[in-house]
N, C-alpha and C. Protein backbone atom coordinates (compact mmCIF):
# COMPACT_ATOMS: atom_id res chain seq x y z
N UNK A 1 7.72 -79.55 -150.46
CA UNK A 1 7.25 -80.91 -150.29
C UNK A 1 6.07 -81.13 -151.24
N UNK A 2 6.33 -82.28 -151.85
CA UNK A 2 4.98 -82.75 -152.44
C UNK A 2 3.61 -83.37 -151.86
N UNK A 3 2.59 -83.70 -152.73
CA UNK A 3 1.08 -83.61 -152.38
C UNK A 3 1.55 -85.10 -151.53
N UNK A 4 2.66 -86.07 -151.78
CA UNK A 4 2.79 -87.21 -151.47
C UNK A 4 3.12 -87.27 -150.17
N UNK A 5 3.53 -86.41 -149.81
CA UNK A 5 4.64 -86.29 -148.71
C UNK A 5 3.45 -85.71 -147.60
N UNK A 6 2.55 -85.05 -148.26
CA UNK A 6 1.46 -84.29 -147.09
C UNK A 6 0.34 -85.35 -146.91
N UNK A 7 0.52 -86.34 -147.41
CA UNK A 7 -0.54 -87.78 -147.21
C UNK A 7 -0.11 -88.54 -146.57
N UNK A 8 1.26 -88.92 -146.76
CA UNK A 8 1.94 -89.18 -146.23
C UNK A 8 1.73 -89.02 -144.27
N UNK A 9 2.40 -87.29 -144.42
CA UNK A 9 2.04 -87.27 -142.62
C UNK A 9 0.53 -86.89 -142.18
N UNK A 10 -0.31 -87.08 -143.18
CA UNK A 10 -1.60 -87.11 -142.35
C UNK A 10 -2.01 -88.33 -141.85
N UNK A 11 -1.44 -89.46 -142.85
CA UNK A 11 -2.06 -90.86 -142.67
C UNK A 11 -1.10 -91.06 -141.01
N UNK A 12 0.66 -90.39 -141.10
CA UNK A 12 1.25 -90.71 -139.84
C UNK A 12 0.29 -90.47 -138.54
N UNK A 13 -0.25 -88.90 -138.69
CA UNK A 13 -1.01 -88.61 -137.68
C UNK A 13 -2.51 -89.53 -137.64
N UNK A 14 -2.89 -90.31 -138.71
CA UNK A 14 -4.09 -90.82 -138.78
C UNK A 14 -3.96 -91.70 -137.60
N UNK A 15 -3.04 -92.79 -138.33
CA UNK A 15 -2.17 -93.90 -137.56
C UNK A 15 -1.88 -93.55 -135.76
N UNK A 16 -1.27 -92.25 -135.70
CA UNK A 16 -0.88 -92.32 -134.35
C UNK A 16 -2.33 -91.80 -132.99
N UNK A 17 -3.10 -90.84 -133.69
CA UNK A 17 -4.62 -91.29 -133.53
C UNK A 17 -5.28 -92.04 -132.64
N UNK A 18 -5.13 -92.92 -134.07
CA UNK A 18 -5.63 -94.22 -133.70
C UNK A 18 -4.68 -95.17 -132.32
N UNK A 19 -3.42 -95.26 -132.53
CA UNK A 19 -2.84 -96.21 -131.53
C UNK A 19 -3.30 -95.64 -130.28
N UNK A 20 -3.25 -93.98 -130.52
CA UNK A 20 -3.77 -93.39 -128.98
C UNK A 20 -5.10 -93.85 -128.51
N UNK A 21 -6.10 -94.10 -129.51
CA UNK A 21 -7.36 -94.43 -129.19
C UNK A 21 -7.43 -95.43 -128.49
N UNK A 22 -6.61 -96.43 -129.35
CA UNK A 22 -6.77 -97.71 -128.95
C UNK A 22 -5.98 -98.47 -127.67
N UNK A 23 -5.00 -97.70 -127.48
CA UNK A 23 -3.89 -97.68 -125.89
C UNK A 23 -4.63 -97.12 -124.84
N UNK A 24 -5.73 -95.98 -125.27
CA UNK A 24 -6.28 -95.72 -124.08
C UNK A 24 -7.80 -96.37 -123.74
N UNK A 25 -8.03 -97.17 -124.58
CA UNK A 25 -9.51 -98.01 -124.59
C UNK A 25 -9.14 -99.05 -123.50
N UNK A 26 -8.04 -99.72 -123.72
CA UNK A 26 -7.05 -101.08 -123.57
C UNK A 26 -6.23 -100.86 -122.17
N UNK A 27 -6.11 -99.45 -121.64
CA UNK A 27 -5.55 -99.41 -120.82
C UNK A 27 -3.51 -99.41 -120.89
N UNK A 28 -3.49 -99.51 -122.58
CA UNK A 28 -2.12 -99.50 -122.45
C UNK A 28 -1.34 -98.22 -123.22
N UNK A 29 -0.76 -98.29 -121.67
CA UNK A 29 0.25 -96.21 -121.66
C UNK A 29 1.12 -96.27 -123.00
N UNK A 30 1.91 -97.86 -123.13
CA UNK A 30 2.74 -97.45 -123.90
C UNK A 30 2.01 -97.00 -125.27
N UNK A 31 1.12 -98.08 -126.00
CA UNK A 31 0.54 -98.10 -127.31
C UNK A 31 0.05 -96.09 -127.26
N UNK A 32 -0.13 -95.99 -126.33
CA UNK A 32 -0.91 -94.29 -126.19
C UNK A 32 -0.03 -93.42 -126.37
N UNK A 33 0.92 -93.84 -125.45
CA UNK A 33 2.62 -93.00 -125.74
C UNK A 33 3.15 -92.92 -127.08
N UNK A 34 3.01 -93.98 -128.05
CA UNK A 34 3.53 -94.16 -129.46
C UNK A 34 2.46 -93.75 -130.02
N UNK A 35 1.41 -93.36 -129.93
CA UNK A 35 0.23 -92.81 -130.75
C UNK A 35 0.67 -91.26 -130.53
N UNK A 36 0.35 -91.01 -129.37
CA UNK A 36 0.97 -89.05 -128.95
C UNK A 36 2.41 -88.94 -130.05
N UNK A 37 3.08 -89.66 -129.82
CA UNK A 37 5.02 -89.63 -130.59
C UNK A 37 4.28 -89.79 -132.04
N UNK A 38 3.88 -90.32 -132.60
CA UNK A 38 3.26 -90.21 -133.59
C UNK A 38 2.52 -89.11 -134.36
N UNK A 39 1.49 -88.70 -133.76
CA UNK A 39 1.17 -87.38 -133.94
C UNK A 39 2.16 -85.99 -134.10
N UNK A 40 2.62 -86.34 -132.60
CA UNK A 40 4.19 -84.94 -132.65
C UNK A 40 4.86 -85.12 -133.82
N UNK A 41 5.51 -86.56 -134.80
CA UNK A 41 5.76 -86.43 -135.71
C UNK A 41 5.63 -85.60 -136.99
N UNK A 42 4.05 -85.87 -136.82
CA UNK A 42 3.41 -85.86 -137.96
C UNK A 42 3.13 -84.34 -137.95
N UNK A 43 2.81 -83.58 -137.05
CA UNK A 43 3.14 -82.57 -136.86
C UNK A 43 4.06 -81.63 -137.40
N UNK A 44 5.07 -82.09 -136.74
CA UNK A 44 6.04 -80.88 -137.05
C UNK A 44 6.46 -80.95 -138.17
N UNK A 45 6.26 -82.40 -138.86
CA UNK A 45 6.54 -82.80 -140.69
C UNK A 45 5.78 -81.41 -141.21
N UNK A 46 4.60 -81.98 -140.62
CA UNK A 46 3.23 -80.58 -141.50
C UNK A 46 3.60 -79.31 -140.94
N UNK A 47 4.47 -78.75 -140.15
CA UNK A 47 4.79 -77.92 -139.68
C UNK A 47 5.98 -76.99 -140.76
N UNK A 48 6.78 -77.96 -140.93
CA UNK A 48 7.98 -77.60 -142.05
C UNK A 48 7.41 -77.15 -143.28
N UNK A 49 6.77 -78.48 -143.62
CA UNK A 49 5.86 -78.22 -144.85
C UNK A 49 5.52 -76.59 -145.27
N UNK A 50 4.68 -76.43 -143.90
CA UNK A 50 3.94 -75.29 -144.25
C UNK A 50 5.14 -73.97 -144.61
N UNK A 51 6.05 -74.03 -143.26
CA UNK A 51 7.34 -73.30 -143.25
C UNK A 51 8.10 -72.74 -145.52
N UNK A 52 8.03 -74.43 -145.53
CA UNK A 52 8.73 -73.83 -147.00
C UNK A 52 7.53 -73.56 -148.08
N UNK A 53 6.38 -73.99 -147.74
CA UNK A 53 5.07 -73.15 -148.65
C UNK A 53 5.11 -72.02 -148.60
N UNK A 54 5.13 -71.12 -147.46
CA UNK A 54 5.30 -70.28 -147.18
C UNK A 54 7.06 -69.24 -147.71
N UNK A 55 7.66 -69.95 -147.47
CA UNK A 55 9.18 -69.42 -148.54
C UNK A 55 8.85 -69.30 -149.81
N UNK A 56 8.56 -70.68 -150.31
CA UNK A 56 7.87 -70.55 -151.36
C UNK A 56 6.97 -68.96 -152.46
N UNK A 57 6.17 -69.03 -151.41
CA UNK A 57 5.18 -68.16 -152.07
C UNK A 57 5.86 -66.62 -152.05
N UNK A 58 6.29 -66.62 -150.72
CA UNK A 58 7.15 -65.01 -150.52
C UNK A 58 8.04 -65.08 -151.38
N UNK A 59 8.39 -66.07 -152.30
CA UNK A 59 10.15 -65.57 -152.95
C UNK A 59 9.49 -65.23 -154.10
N UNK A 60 8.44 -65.82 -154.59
CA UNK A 60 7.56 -65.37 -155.87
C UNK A 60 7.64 -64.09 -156.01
């Protein structure tokens, strides 16, 4: 994955963050629920990522 793709899911996790912040200021579960789903996204994106960095470097 490229440098694009890892800005990419940080800004996702930035974003989902934030909706959590702001769902739980507001009192609303759902906006908080799509902030958490958000994050888990963004996650396991950066999760893979790391996965084939890691292939990557070992096949070197």
């Amino acid at each position: 994955m490229g440098l694009g793709d890892k800005i990419s899911n940080k800004a996702e996790e930035a974003k989902g963050k934030i909706k959590e912040t702001v769902g739980d200021a507001t009192d609303n579960e759902r906006m908080e629920a799509e902030g958490q789903a958000d994050q888990t996204s963004a996650n396991v994106k950066q999760a893979g990522e790391h996965v084939k960095d890691a292939w990557k470097d070992a096949s070197k």
